[in-house]
N, C-alpha and C. Protein backbone atom coordinates (compact mmCIF):
# COMPACT_ATOMS: atom_id res chain seq x y z
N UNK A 1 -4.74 -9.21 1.17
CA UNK A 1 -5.25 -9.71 -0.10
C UNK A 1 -6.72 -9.35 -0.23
N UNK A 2 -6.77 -8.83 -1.24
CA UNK A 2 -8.55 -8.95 -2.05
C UNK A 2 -9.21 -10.28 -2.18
N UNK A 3 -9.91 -10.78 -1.89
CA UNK A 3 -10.52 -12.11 -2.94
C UNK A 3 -11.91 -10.81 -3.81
N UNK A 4 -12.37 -11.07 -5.17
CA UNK A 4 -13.30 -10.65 -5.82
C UNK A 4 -13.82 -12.02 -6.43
N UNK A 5 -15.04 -11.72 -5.87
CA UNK A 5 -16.00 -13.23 -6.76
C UNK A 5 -17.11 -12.36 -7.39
N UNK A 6 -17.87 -12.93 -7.34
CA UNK A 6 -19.41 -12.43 -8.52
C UNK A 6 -19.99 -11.11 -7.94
N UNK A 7 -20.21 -10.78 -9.01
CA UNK A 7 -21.11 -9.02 -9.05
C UNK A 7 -19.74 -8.75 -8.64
N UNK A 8 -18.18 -8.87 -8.60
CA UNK A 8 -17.08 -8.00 -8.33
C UNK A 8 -17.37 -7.47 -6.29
N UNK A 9 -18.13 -8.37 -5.85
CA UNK A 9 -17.71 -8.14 -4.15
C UNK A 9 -16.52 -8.25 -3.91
N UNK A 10 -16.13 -7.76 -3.26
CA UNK A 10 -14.64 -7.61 -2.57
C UNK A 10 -14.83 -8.06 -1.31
N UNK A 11 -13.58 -9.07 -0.83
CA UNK A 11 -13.89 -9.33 0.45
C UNK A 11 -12.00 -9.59 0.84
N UNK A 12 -12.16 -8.68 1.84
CA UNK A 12 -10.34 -8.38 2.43
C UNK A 12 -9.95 -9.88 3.48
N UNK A 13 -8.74 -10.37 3.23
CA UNK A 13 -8.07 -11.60 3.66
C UNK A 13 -6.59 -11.46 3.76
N UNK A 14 -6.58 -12.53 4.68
CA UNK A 14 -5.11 -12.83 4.77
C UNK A 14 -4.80 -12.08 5.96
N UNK A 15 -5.19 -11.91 7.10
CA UNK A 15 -4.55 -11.16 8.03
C UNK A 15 -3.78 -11.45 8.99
N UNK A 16 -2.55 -11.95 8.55
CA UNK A 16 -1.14 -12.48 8.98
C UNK A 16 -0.38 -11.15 9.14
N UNK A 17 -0.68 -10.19 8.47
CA UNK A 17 0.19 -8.76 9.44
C UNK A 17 -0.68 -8.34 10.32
N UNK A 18 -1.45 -8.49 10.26
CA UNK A 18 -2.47 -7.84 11.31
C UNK A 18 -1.96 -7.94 12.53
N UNK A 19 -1.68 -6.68 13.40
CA UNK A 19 -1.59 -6.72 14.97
C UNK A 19 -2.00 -5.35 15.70
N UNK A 20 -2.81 -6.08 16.98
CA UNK A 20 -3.01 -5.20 17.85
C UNK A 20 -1.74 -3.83 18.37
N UNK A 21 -2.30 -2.56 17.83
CA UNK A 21 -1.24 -1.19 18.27
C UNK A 21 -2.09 -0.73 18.90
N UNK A 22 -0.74 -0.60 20.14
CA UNK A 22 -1.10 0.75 21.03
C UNK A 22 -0.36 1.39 21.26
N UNK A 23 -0.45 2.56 21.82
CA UNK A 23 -0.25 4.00 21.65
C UNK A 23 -0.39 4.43 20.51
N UNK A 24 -0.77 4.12 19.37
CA UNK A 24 -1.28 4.41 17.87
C UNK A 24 -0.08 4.03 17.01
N UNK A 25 0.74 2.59 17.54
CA UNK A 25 1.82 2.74 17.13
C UNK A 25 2.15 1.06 17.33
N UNK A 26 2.56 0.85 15.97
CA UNK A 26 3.25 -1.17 16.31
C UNK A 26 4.58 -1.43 15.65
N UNK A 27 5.65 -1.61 16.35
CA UNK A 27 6.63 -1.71 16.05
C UNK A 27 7.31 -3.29 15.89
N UNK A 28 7.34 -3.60 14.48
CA UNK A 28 7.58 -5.06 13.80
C UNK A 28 9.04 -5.55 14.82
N UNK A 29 8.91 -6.74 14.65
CA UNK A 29 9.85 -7.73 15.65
C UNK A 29 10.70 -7.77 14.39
N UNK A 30 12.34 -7.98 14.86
CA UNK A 30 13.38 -7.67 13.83
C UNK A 30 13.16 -8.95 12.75
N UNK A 31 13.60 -8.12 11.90
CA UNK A 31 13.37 -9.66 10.95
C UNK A 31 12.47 -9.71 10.50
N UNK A 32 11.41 -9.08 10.87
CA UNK A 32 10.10 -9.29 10.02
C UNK A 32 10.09 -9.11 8.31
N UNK A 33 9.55 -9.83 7.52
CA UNK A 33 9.09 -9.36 6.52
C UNK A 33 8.13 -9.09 5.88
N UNK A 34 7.76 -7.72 5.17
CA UNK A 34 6.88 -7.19 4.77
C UNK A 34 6.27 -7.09 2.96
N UNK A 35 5.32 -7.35 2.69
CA UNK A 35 5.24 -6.97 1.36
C UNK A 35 5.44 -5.61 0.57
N UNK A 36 6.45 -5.11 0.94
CA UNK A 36 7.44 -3.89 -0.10
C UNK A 36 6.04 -2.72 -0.52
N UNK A 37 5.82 -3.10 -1.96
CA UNK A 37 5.49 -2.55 -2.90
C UNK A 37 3.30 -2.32 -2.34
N UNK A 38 3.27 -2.58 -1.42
CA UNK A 38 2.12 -2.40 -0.51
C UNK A 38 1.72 -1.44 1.07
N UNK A 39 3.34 -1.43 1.45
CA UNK A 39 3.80 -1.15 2.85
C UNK A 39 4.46 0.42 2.57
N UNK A 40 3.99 1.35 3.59
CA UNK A 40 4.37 2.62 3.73
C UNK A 40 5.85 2.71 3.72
N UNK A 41 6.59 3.75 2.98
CA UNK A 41 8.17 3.66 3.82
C UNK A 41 8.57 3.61 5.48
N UNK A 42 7.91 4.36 5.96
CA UNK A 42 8.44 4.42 7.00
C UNK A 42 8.33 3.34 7.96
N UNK A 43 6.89 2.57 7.35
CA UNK A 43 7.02 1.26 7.99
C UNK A 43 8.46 0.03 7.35
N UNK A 44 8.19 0.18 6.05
CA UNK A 44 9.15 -1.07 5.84
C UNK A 44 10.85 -0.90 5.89
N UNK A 45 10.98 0.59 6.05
CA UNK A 45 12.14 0.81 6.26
C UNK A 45 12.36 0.87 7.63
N UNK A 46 11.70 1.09 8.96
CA UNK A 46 11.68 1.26 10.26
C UNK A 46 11.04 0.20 10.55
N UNK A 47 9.73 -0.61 10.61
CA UNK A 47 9.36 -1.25 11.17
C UNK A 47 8.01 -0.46 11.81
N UNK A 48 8.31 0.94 12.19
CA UNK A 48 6.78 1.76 12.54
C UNK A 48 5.98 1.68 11.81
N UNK A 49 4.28 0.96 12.39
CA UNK A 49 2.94 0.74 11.79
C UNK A 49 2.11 1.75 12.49
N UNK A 50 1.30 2.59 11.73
CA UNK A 50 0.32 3.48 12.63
C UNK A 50 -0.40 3.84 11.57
N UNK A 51 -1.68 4.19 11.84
CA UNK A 51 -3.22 4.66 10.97
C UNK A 51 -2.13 5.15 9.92
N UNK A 52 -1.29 5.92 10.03
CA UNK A 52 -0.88 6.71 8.60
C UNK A 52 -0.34 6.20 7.56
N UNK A 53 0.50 4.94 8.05
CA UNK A 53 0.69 3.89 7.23
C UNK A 53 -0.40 3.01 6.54
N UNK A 54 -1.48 2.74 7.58
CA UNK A 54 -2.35 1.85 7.10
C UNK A 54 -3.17 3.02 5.86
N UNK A 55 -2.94 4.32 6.03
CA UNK A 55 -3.91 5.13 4.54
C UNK A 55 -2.99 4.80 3.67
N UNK A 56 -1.65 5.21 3.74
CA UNK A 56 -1.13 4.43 2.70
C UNK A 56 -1.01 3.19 1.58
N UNK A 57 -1.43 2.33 2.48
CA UNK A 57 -1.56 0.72 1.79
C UNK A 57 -2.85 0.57 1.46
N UNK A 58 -3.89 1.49 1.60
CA UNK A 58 -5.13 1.69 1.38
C UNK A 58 -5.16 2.59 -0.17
N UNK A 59 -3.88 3.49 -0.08
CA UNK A 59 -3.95 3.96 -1.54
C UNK A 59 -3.26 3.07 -2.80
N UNK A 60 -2.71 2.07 -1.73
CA UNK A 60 -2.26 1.31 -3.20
C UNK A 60 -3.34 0.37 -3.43
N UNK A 61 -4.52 0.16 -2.28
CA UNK A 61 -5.51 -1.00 -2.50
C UNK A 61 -5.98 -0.30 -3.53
N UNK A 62 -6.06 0.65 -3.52
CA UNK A 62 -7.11 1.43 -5.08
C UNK A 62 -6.62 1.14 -6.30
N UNK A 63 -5.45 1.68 -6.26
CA UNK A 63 -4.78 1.07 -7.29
C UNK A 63 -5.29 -0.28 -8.33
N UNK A 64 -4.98 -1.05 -7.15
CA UNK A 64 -4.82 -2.36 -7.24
C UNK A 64 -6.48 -2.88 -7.71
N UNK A 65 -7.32 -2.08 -7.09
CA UNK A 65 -9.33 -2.19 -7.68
C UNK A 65 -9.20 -1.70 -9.29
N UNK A 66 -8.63 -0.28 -9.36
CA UNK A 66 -8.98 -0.06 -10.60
C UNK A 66 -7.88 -0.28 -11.66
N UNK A 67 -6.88 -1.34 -11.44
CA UNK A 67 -5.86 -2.05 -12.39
C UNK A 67 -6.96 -3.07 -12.73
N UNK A 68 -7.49 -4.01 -11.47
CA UNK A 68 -8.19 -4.69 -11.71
C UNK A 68 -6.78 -6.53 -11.22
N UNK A 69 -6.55 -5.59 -9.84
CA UNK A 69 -5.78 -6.93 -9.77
C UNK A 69 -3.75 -6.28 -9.95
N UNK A 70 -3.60 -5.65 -11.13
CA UNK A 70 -2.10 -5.42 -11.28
C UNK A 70 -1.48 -5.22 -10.03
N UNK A 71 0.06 -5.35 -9.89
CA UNK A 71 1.00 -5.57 -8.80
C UNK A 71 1.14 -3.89 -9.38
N UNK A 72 1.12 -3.40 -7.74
CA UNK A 72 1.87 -2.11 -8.02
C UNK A 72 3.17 -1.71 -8.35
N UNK A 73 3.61 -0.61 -8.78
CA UNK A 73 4.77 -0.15 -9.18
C UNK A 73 5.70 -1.00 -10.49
N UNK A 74 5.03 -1.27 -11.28
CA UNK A 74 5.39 -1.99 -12.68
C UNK A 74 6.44 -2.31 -12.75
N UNK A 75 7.13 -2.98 -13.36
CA UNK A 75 8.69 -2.57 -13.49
C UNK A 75 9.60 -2.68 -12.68
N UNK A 76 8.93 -2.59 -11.55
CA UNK A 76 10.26 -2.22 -10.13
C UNK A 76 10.19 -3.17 -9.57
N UNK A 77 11.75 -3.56 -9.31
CA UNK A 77 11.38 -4.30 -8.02
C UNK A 77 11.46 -4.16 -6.94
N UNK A 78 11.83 -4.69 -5.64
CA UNK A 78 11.30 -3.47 -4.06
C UNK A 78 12.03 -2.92 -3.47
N UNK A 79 13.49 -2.91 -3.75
CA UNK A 79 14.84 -2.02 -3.61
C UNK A 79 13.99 -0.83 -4.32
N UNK A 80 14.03 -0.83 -5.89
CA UNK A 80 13.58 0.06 -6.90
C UNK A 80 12.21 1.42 -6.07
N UNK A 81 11.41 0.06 -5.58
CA UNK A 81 10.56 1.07 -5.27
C UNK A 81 10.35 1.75 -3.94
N UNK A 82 11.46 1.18 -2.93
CA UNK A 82 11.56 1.87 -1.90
C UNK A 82 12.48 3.25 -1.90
N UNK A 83 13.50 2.78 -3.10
CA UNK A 83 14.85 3.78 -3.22
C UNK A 83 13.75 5.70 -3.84
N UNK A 84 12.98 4.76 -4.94
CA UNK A 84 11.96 6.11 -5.57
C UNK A 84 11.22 6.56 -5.02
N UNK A 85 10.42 5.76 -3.65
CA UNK A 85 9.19 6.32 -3.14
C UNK A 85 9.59 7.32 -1.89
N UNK A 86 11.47 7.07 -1.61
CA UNK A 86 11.91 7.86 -0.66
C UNK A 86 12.29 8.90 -1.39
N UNK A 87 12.54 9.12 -2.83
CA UNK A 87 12.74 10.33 -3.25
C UNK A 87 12.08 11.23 -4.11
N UNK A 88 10.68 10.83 -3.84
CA UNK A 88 9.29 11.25 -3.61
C UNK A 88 8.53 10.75 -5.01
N UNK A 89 8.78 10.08 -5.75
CA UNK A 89 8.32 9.46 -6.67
C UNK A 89 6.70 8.48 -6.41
N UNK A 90 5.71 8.56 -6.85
CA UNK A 90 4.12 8.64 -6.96
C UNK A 90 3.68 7.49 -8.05
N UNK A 91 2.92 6.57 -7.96
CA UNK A 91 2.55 5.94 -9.47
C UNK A 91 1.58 6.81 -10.06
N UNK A 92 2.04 6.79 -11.16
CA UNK A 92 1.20 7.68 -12.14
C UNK A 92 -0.20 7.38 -12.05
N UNK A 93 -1.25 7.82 -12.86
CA UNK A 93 -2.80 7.86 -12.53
C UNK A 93 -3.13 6.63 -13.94
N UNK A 94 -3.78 5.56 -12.61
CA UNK A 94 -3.61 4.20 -14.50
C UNK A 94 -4.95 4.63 -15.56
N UNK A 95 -4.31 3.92 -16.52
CA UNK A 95 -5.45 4.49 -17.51
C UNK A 95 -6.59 4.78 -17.25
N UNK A 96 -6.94 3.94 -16.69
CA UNK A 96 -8.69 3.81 -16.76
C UNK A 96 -9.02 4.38 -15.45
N UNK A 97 -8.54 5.05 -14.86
CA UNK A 97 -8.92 5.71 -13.38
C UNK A 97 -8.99 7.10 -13.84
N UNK A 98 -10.26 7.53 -12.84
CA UNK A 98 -11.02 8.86 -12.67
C UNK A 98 -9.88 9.96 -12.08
N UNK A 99 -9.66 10.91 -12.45
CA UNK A 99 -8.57 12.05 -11.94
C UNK A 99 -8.83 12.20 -10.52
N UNK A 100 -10.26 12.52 -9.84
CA UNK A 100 -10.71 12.28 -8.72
C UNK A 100 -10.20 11.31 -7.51
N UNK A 101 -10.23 10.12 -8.08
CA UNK A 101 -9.33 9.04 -7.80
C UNK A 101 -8.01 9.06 -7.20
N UNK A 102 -7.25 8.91 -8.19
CA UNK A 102 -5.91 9.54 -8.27
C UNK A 102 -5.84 10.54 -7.13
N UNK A 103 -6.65 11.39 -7.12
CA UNK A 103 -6.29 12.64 -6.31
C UNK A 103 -6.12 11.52 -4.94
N UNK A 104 -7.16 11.19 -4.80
CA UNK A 104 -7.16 10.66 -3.72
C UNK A 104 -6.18 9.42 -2.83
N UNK A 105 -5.70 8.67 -4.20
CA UNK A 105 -4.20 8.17 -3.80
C UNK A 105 -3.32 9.12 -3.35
N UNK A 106 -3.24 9.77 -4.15
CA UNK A 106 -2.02 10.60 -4.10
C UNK A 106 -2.42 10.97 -2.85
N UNK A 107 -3.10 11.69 -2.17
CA UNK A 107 -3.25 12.04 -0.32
C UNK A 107 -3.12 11.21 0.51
N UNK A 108 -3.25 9.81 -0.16
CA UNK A 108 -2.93 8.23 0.87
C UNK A 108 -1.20 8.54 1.25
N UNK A 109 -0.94 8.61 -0.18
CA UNK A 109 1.11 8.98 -0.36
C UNK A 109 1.68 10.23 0.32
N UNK A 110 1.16 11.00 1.00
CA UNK A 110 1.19 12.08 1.49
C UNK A 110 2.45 11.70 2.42
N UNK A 111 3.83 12.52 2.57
CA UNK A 111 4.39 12.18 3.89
C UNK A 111 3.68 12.77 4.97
């Protein structure tokens, strides 16, 4: 989670997924559940967490700065957006975001 208070500081919370990986690699205890529409495929469909996942959920944090808060993937719900994001489907670039930007999600989404 974001919290944003005055002058728009950002300050990152909630670190209940948070866990120590090693070998560059954390593999979720069965059963776990994950927030979908935030979480890499290969993590929420496998359970594998590693830096490449974490750029991932870093490109939807952008998102989520220059929505200004919006839940990613509109519309969908997290069947929806796991079924599309495995068949290579991208959120579009939101209005008010710099093409630059965007670019740069889009390399978070990178398989």
């Amino acid at each position: 989670n974001i919290l944003v208070g005055d002058n728009l500081v950002c300050k990152i919370a909630d670190f209940g997924l948070a866990r120590l990986i090693e070998d560059n690699e954390y593999t979720a205890r069965q059963g776990a559940k994950f927030p979908i529409k935030w979480t890499a495929p290969e993590a929420a469909l496998f359970g594998k967490f590693t830096i490449k996942s974490d750029v991932w959920s870093f490109g939807i944090l952008l998102t989520e700065l220059v929505t200004k808060g919006r839940v990613p993937y509109p519309g969908m719900n997290n069947r929806e957006v796991l079924e599309q994001v495995e068949r290579g489907y991208r959120m579009q670039c939101p209005g008010n975001c710099p093409p630059s930007l965007h670019d740069v999600m889009v390399q978070c989404w990178k398989r």
